[in-house]
C-alpha atoms as a PDB file:
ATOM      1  CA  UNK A   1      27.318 -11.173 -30.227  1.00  0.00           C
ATOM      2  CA  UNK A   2      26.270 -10.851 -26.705  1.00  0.00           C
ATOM      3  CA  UNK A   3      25.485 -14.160 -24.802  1.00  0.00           C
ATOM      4  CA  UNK A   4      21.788 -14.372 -24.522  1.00  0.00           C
ATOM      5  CA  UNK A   5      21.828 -15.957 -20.555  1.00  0.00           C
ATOM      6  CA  UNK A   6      23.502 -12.858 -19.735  1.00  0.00           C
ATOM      7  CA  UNK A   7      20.377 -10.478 -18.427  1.00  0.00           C
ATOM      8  CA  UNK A   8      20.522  -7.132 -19.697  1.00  0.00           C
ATOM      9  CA  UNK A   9      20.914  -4.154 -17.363  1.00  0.00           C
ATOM     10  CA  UNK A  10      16.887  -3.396 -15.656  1.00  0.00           C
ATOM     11  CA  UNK A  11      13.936  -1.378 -17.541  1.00  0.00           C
ATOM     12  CA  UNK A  12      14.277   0.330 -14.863  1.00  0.00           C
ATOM     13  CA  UNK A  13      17.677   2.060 -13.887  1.00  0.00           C
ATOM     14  CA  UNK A  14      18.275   1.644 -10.436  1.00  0.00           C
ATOM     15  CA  UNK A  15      20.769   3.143  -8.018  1.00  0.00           C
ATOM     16  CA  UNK A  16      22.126   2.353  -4.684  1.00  0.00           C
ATOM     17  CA  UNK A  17      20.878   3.996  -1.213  1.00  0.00           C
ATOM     18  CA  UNK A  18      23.431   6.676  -0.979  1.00  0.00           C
ATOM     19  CA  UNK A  19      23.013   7.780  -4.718  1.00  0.00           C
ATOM     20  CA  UNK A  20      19.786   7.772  -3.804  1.00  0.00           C
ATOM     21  CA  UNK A  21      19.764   9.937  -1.112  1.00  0.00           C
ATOM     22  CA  UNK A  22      22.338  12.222  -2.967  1.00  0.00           C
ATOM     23  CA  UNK A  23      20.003  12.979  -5.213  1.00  0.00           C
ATOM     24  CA  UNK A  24      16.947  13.719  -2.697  1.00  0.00           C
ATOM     25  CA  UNK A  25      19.272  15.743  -1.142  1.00  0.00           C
ATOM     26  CA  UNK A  26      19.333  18.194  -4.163  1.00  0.00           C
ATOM     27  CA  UNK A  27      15.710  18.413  -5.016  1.00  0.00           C
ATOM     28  CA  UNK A  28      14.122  20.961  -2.565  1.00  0.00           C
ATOM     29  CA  UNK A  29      10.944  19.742  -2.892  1.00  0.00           C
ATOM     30  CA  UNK A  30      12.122  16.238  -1.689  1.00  0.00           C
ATOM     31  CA  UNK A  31      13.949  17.450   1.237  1.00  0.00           C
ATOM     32  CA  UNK A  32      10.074  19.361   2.402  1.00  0.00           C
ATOM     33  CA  UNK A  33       8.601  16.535   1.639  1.00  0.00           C
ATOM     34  CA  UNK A  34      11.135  14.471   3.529  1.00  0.00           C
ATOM     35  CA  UNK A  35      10.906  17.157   6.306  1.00  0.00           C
ATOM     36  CA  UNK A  36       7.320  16.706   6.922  1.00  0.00           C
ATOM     37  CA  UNK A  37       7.242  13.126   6.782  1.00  0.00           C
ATOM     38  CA  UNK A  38       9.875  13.211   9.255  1.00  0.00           C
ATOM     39  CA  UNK A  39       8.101  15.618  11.570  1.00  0.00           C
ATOM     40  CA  UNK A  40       4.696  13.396  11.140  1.00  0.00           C
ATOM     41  CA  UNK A  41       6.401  10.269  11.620  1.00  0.00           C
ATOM     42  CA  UNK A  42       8.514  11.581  15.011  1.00  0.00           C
ATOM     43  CA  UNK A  43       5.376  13.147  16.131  1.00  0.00           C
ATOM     44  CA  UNK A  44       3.539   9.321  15.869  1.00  0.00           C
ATOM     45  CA  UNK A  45       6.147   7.290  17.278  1.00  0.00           C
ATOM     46  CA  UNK A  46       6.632   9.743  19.826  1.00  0.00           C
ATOM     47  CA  UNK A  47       3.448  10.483  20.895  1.00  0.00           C
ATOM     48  CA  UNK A  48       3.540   8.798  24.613  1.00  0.00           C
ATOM     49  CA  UNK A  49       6.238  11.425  25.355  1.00  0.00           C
ATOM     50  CA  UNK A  50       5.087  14.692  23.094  1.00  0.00           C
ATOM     51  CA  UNK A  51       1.442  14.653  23.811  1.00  0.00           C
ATOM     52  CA  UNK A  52       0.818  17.275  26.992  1.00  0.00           C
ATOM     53  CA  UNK A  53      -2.517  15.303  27.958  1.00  0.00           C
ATOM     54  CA  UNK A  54      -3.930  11.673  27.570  1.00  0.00           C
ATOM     55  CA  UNK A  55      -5.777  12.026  24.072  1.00  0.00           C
ATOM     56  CA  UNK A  56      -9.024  10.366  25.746  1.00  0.00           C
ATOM     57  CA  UNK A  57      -9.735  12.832  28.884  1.00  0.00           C
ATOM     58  CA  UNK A  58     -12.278  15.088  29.077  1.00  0.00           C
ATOM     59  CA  UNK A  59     -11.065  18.169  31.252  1.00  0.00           C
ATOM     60  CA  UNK A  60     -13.706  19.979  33.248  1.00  0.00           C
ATOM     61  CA  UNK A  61     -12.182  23.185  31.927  1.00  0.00           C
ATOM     62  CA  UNK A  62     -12.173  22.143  28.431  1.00  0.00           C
ATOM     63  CA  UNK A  63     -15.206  23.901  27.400  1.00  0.00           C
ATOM     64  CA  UNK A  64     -16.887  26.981  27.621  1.00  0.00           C
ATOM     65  CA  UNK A  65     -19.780  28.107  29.737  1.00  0.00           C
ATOM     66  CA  UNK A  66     -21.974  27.300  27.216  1.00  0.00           C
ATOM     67  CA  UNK A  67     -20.220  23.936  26.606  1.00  0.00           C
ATOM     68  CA  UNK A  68     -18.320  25.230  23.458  1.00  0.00           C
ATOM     69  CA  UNK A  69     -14.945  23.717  22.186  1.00  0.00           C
ATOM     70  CA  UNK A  70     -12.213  26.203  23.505  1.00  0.00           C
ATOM     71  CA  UNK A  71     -10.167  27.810  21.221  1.00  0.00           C
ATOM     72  CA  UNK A  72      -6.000  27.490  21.058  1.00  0.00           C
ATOM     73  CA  UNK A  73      -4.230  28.567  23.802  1.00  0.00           C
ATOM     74  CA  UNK A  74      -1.341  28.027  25.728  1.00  0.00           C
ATOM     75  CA  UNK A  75      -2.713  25.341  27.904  1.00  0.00           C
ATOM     76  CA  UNK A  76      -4.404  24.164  24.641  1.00  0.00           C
ATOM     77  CA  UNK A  77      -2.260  24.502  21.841  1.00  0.00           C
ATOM     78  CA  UNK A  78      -4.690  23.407  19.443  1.00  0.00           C
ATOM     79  CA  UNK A  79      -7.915  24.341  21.481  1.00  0.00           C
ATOM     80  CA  UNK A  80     -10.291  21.537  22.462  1.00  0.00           C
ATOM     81  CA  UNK A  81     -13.074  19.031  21.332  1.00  0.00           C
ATOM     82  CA  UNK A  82     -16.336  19.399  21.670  1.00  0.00           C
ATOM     83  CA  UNK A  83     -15.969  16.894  24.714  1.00  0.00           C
ATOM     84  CA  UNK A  84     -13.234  18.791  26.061  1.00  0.00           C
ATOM     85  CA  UNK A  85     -10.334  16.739  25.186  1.00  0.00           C
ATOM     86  CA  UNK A  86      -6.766  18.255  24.102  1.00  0.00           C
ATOM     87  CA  UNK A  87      -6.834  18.355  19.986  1.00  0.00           C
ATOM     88  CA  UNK A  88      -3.143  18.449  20.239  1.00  0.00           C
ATOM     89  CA  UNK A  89      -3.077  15.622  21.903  1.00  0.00           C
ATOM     90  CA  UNK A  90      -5.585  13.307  19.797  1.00  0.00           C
ATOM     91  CA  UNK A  91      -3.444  14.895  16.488  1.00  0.00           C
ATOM     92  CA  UNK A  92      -0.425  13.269  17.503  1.00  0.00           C
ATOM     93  CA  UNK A  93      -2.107   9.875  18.577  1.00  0.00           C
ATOM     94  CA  UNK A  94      -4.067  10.103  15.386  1.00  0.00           C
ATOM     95  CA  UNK A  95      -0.840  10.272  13.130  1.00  0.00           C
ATOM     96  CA  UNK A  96      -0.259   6.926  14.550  1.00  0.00           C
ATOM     97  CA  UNK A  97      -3.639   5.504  13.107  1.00  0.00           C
ATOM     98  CA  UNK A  98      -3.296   7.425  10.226  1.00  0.00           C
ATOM     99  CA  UNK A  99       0.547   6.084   9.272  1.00  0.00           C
ATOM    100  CA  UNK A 100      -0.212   2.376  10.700  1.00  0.00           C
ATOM    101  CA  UNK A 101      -3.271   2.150   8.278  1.00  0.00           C
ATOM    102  CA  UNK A 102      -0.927   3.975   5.727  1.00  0.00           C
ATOM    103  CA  UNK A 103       1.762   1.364   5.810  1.00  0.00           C
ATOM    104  CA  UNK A 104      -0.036  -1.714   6.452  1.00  0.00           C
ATOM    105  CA  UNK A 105      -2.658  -1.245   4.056  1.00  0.00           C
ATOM    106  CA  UNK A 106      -0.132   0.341   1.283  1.00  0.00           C
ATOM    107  CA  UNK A 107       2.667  -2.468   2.169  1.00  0.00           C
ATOM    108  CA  UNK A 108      -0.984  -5.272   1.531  1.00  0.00           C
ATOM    109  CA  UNK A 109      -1.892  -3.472  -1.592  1.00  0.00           C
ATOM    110  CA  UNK A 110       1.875  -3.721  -3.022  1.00  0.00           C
ATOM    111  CA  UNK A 111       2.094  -7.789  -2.130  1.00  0.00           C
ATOM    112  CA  UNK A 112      -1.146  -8.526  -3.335  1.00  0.00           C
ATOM    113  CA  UNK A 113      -0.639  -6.568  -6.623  1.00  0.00           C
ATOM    114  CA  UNK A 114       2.890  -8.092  -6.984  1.00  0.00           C
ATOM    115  CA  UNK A 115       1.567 -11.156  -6.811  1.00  0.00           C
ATOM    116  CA  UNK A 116      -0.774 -11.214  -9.224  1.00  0.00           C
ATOM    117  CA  UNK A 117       1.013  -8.973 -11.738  1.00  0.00           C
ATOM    118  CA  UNK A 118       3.826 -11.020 -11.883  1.00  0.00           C
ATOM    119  CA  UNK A 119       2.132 -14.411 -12.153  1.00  0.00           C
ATOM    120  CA  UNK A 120      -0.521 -12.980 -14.751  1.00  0.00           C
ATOM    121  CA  UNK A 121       2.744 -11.560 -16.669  1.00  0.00           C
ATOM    122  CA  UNK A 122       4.964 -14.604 -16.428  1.00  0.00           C
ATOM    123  CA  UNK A 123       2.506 -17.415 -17.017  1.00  0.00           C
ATOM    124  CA  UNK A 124       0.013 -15.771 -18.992  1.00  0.00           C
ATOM    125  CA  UNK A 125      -2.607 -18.028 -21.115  1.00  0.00           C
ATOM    126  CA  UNK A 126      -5.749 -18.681 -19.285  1.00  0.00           C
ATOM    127  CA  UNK A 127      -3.880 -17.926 -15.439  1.00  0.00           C
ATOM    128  CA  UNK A 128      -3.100 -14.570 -17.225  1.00  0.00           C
ATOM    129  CA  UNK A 129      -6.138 -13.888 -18.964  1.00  0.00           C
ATOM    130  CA  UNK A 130      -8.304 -15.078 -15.437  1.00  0.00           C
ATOM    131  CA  UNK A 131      -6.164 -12.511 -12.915  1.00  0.00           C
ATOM    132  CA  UNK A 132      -6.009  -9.841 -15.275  1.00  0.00           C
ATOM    133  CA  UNK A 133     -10.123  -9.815 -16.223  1.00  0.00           C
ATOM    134  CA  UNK A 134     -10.474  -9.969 -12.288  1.00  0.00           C
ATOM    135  CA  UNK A 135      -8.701  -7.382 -12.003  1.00  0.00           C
ATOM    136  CA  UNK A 136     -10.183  -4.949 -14.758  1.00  0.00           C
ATOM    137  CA  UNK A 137     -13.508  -6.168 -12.820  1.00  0.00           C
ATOM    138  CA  UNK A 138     -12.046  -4.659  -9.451  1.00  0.00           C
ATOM    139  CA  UNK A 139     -11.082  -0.919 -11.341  1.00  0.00           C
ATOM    140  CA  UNK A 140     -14.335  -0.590 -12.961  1.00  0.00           C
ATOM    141  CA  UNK A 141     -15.374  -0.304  -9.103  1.00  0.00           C
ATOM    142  CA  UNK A 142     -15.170   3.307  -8.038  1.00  0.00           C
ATOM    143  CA  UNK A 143     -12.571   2.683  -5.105  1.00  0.00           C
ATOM    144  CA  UNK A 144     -14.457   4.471  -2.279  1.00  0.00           C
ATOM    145  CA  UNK A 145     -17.703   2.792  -3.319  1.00  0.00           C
ATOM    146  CA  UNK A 146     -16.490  -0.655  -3.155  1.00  0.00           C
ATOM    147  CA  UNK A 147     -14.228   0.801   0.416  1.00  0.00           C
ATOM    148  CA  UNK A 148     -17.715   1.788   1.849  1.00  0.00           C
ATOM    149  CA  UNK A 149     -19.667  -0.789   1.079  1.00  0.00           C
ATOM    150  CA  UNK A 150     -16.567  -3.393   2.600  1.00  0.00           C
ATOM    151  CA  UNK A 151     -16.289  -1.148   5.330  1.00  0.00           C
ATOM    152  CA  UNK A 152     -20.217  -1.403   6.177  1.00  0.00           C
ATOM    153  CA  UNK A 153     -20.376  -5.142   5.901  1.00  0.00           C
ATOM    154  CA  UNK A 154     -17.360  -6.038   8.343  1.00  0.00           C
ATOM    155  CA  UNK A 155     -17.135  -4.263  11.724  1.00  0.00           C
ATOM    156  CA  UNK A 156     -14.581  -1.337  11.981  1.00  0.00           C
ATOM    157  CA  UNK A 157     -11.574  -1.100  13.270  1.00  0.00           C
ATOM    158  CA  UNK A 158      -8.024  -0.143  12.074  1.00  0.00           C
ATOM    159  CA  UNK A 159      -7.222  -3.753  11.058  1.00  0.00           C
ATOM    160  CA  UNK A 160     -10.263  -3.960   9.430  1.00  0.00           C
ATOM    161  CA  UNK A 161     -10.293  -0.319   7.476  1.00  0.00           C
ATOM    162  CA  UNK A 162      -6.442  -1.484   6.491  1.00  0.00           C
ATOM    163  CA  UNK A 163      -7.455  -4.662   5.077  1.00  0.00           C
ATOM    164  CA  UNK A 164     -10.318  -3.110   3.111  1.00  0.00           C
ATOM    165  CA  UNK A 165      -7.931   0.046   2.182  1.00  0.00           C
ATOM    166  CA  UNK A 166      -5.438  -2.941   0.790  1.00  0.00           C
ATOM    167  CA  UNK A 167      -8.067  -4.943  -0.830  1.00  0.00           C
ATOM    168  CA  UNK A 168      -9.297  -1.705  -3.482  1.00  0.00           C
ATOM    169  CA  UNK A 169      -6.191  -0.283  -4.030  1.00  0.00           C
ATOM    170  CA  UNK A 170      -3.595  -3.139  -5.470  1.00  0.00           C
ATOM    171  CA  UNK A 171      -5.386  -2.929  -8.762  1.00  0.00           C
ATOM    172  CA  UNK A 172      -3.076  -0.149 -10.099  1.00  0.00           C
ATOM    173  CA  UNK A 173       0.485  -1.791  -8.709  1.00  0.00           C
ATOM    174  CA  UNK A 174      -1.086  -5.203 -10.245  1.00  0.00           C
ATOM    175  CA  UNK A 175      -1.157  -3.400 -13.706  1.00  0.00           C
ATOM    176  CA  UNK A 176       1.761  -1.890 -13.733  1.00  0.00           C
ATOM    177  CA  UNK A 177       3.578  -5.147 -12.740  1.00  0.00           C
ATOM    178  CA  UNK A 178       2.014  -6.790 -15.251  1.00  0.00           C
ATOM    179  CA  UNK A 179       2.805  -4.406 -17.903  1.00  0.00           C
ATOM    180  CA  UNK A 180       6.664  -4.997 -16.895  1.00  0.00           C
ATOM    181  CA  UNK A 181       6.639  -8.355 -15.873  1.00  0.00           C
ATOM    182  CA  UNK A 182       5.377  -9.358 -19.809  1.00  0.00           C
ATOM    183  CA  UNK A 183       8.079  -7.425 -21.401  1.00  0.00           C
ATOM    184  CA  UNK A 184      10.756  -8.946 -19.024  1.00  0.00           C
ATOM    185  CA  UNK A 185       9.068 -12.646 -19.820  1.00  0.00           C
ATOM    186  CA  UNK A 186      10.055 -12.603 -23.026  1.00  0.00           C
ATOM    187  CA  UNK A 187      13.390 -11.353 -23.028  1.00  0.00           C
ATOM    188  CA  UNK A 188      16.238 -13.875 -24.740  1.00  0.00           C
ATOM    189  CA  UNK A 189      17.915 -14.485 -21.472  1.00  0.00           C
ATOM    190  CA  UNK A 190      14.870 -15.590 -19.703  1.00  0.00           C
ATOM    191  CA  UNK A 191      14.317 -18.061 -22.629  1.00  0.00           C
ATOM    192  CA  UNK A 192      17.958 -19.295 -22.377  1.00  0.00           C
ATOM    193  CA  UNK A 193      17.386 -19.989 -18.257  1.00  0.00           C
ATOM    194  CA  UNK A 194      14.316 -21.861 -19.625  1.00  0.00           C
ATOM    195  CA  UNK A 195      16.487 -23.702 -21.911  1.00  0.00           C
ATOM    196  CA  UNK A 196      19.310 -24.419 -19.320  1.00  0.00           C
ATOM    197  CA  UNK A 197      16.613 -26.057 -17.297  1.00  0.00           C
ATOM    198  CA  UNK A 198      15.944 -23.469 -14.715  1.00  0.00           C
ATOM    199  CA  UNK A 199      12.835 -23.391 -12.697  1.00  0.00           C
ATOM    200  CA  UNK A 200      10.150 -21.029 -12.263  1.00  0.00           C
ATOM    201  CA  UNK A 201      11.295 -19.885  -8.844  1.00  0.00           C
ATOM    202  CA  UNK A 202      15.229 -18.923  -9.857  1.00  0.00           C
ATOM    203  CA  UNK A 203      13.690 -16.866 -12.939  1.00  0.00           C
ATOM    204  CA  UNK A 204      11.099 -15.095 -10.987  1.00  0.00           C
ATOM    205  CA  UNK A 205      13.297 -14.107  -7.916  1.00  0.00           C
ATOM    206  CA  UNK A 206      16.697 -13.582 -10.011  1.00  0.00           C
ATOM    207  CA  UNK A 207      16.046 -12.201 -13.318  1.00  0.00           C
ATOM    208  CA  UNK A 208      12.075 -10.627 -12.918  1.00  0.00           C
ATOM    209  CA  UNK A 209      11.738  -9.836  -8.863  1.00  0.00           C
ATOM    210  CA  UNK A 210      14.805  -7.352  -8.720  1.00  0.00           C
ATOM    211  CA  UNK A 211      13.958  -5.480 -12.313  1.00  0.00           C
ATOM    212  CA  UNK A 212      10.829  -4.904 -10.506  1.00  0.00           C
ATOM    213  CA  UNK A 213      12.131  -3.342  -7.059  1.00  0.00           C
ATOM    214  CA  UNK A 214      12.327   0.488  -8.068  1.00  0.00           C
ATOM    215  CA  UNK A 215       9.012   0.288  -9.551  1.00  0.00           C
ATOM    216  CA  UNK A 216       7.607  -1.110  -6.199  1.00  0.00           C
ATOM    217  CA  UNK A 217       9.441   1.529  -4.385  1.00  0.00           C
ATOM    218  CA  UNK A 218       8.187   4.301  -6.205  1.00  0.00           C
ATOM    219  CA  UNK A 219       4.446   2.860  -6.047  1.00  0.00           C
ATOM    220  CA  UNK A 220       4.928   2.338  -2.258  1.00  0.00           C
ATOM    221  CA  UNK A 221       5.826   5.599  -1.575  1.00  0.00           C
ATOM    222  CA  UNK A 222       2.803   7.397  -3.837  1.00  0.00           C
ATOM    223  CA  UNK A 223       0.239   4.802  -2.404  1.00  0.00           C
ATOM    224  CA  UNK A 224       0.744   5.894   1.117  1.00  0.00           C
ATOM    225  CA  UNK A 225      -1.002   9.142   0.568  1.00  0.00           C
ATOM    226  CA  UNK A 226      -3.297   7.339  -1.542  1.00  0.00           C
ATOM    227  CA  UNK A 227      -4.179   5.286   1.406  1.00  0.00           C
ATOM    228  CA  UNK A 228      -3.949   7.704   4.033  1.00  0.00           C
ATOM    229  CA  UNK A 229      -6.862   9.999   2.291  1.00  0.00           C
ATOM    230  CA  UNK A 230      -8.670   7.397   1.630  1.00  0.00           C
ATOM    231  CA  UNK A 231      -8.525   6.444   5.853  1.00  0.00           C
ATOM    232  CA  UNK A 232      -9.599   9.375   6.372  1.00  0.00           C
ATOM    233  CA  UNK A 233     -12.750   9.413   3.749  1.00  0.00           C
ATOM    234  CA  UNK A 234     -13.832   6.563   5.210  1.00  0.00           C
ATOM    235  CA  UNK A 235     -13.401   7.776   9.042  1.00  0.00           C
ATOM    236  CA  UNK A 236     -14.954  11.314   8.123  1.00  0.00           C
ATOM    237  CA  UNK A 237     -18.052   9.325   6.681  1.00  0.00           C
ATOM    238  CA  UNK A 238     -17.897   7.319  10.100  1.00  0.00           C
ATOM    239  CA  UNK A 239     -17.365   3.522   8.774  1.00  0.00           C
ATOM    240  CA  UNK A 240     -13.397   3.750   9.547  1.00  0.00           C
ATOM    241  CA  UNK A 241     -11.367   3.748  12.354  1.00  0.00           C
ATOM    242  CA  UNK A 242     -14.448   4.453  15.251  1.00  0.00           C
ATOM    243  CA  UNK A 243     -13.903   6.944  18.068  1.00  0.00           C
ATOM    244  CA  UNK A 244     -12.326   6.663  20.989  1.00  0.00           C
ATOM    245  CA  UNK A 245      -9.355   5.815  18.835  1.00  0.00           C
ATOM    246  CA  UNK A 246      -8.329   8.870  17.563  1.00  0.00           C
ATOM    247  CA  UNK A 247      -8.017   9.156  13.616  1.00  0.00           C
ATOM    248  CA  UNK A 248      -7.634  13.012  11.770  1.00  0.00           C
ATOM    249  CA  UNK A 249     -10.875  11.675   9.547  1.00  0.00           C
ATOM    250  CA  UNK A 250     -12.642  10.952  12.549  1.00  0.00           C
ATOM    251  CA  UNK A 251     -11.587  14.549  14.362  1.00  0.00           C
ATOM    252  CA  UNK A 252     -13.269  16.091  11.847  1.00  0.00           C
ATOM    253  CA  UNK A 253     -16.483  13.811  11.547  1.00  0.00           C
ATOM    254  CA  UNK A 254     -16.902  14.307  15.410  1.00  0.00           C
ATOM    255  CA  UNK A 255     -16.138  17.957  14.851  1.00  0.00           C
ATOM    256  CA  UNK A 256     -17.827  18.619  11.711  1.00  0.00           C
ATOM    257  CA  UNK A 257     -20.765  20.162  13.364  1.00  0.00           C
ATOM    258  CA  UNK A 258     -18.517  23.268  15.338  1.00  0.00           C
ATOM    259  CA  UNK A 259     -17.416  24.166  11.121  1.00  0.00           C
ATOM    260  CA  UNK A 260     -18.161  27.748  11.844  1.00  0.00           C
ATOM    261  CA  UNK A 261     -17.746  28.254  15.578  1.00  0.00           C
ATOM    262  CA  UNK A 262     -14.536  26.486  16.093  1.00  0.00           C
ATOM    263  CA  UNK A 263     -13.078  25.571  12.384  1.00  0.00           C
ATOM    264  CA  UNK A 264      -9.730  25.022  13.942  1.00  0.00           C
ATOM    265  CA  UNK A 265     -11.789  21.331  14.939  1.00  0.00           C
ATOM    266  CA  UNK A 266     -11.641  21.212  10.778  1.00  0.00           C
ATOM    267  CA  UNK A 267      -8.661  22.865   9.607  1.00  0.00           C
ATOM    268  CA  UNK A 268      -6.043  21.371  11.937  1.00  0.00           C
ATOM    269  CA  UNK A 269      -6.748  17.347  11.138  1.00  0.00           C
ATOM    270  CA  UNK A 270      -7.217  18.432   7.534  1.00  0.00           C
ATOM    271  CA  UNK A 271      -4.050  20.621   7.198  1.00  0.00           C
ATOM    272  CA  UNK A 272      -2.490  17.457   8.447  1.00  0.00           C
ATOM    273  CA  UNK A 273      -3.681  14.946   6.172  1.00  0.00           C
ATOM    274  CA  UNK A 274      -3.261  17.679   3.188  1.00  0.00           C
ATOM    275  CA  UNK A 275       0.214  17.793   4.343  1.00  0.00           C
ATOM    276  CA  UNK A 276       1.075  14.317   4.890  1.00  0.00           C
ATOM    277  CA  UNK A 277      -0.360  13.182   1.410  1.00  0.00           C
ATOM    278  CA  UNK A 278       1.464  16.140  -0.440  1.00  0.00           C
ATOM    279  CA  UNK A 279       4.669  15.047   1.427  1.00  0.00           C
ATOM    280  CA  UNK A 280       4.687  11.606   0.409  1.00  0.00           C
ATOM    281  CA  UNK A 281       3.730  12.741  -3.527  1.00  0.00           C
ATOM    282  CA  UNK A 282       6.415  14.607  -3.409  1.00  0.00           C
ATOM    283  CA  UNK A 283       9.387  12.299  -2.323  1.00  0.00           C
ATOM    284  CA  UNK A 284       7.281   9.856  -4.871  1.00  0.00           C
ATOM    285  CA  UNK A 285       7.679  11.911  -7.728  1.00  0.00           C
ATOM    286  CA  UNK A 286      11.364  12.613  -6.952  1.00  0.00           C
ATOM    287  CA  UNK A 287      12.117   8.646  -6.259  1.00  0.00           C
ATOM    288  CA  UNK A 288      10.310   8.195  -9.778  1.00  0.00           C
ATOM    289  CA  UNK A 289      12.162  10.404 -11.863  1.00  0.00           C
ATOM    290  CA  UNK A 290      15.822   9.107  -9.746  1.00  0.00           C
ATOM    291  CA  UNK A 291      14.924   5.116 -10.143  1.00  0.00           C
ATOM    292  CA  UNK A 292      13.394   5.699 -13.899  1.00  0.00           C
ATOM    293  CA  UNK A 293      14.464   8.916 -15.602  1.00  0.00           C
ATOM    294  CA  UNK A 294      12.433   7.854 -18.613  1.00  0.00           C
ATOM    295  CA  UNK A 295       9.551   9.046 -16.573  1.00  0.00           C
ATOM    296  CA  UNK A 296      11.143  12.367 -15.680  1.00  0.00           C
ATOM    297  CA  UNK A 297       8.639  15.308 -16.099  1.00  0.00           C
ATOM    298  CA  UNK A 298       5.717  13.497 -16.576  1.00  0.00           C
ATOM    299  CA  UNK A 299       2.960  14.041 -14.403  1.00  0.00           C
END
């Protein structure tokens, strides 16, 4: 019979970083995905160098005549604003609000849900019973409801919209960490550490913590386009990130009104989120069905 202190091998199968990468490497949809998160992520960090015009001028030659947006060219690759400003420009500055927001908020959302999942799963009783009610209180919220009326009461900024972002979205990792950290709780080896004296701090960061890593990668990498739509919901509606700063929601809420004129104002920023959420599903759903092939095929 097999020692109970011994942990079994993780609910979820893990593999290392080059089997993992192996394995991206052979999914096509992955590697496009990968691709594009690449390209969005160069074109953020390197914006300084890549963008042909400060994101904030207005050019005297920007506009029409008439005062209209002008339309791509090859002075203006993307055309301009309605206050003459370079859109290529502001799209590459506003990757970098949309992927800071992504990643802060997301990487909030993740610690705050891991928190209370695993404490409502380990201790359970009344702790339990109090963090989980609170947090069936927070989903029966619609999310951008609860976003907008956060974003209204504090004043806007990225910080701000990230925190707020962070602060409706951990109810779904909470859940899920929950769900795993119970069934790990009661395993026989976790009893046996009990037994042998060990404290709450050696289970929970050597036998629960690491079962628990895939799961949190997976949820990470889904969430970000989860929290970059959501960004830019609440900058189209015009509580988010608040112009100057350029954000692709906010392109298109400044821009909304040139729809028919000049939709390139509307389908560039929103081409880019579309692609930048679909990129990040998709090297989600491939790091779901590598780190837990239980889950393969489900949607």
């Amino acid at each position: 019979m097999a020692d109970a202190s011994i942990p079994p091998e993780p609910l979820v199968v893990s593999e290392s970083g080059p089997s993992v990468l192996r394995e991206l490497a052979q999914r096509k949809l992955a590697l496009l995905g990968l691709l594009i998160t690449l390209i969005c992520v160069g074109g953020a960090v390197f914006a300084r160098w890549l963008a042909p015009f400060d994101p904030y001028e207005q050019f005297f030659d920007g506009l029409t005549i008439e005062g209209a947006p002008l339309p791509p060219s090859e002075t203006f690759w993307f055309g301009t604003d309605l206050l003459g400003r370079d859109l290529f420009s502001r799209i590459l500055y506003g990757a970098q609000t949309s992927l800071v927001i992504g990643l802060v908020a997301n990487g909030a959302a993740l610690l705050i849900g891991t928190l209370v999942g695993v404490t409502a799963g380990y201790f359970r009783g009344v702790i339990g019973a109090v963090l989980m009610r609170f947090t069936d209180l927070m989903m029966a919220f619609p999310a951008l409801l609860l976003a907008i009326c956060l974003a209204a009461i504090f004043s806007p900024s990225l910080w701000i919209v990230a925190m707020v972002i962070a602060f409706v979205n951990w109810v779904q990792t909470a859940r899920v960490i929950f769900t795993q950290t119970s069934s790990l709780a009661e395993r026989d080896y976790i009893a046996a550490e009990k037994t042998l004296g060990a404290g709450y701090g050696r289970i929970l960061f050597k036998h629960i913590l690491p079962h628990l890593i895939p799961t949190l990668i997976v949820w990470g990498t889904l969430g970000i386009s989860t929290t970059v739509l959501l960004e830019a919901t609440l900058s189209f509606l015009g509580i988010g990130v608040q112009p100057p700063i350029p954000s692709w929601g906010n392109i298109i809420f400044e821009n909304q009104t040139y729809f028919q004129s000049a939709p390139w104002l509307v389908f560039i920023p929103g081409a880019a989120i579309l692609l930048l959420a679909l990129a990040f599903n998709l090297v989600g759903d491939a790091l779901r069905d590598i780190l837990d092939p239980t889950q393969q095929g489900r949607d």
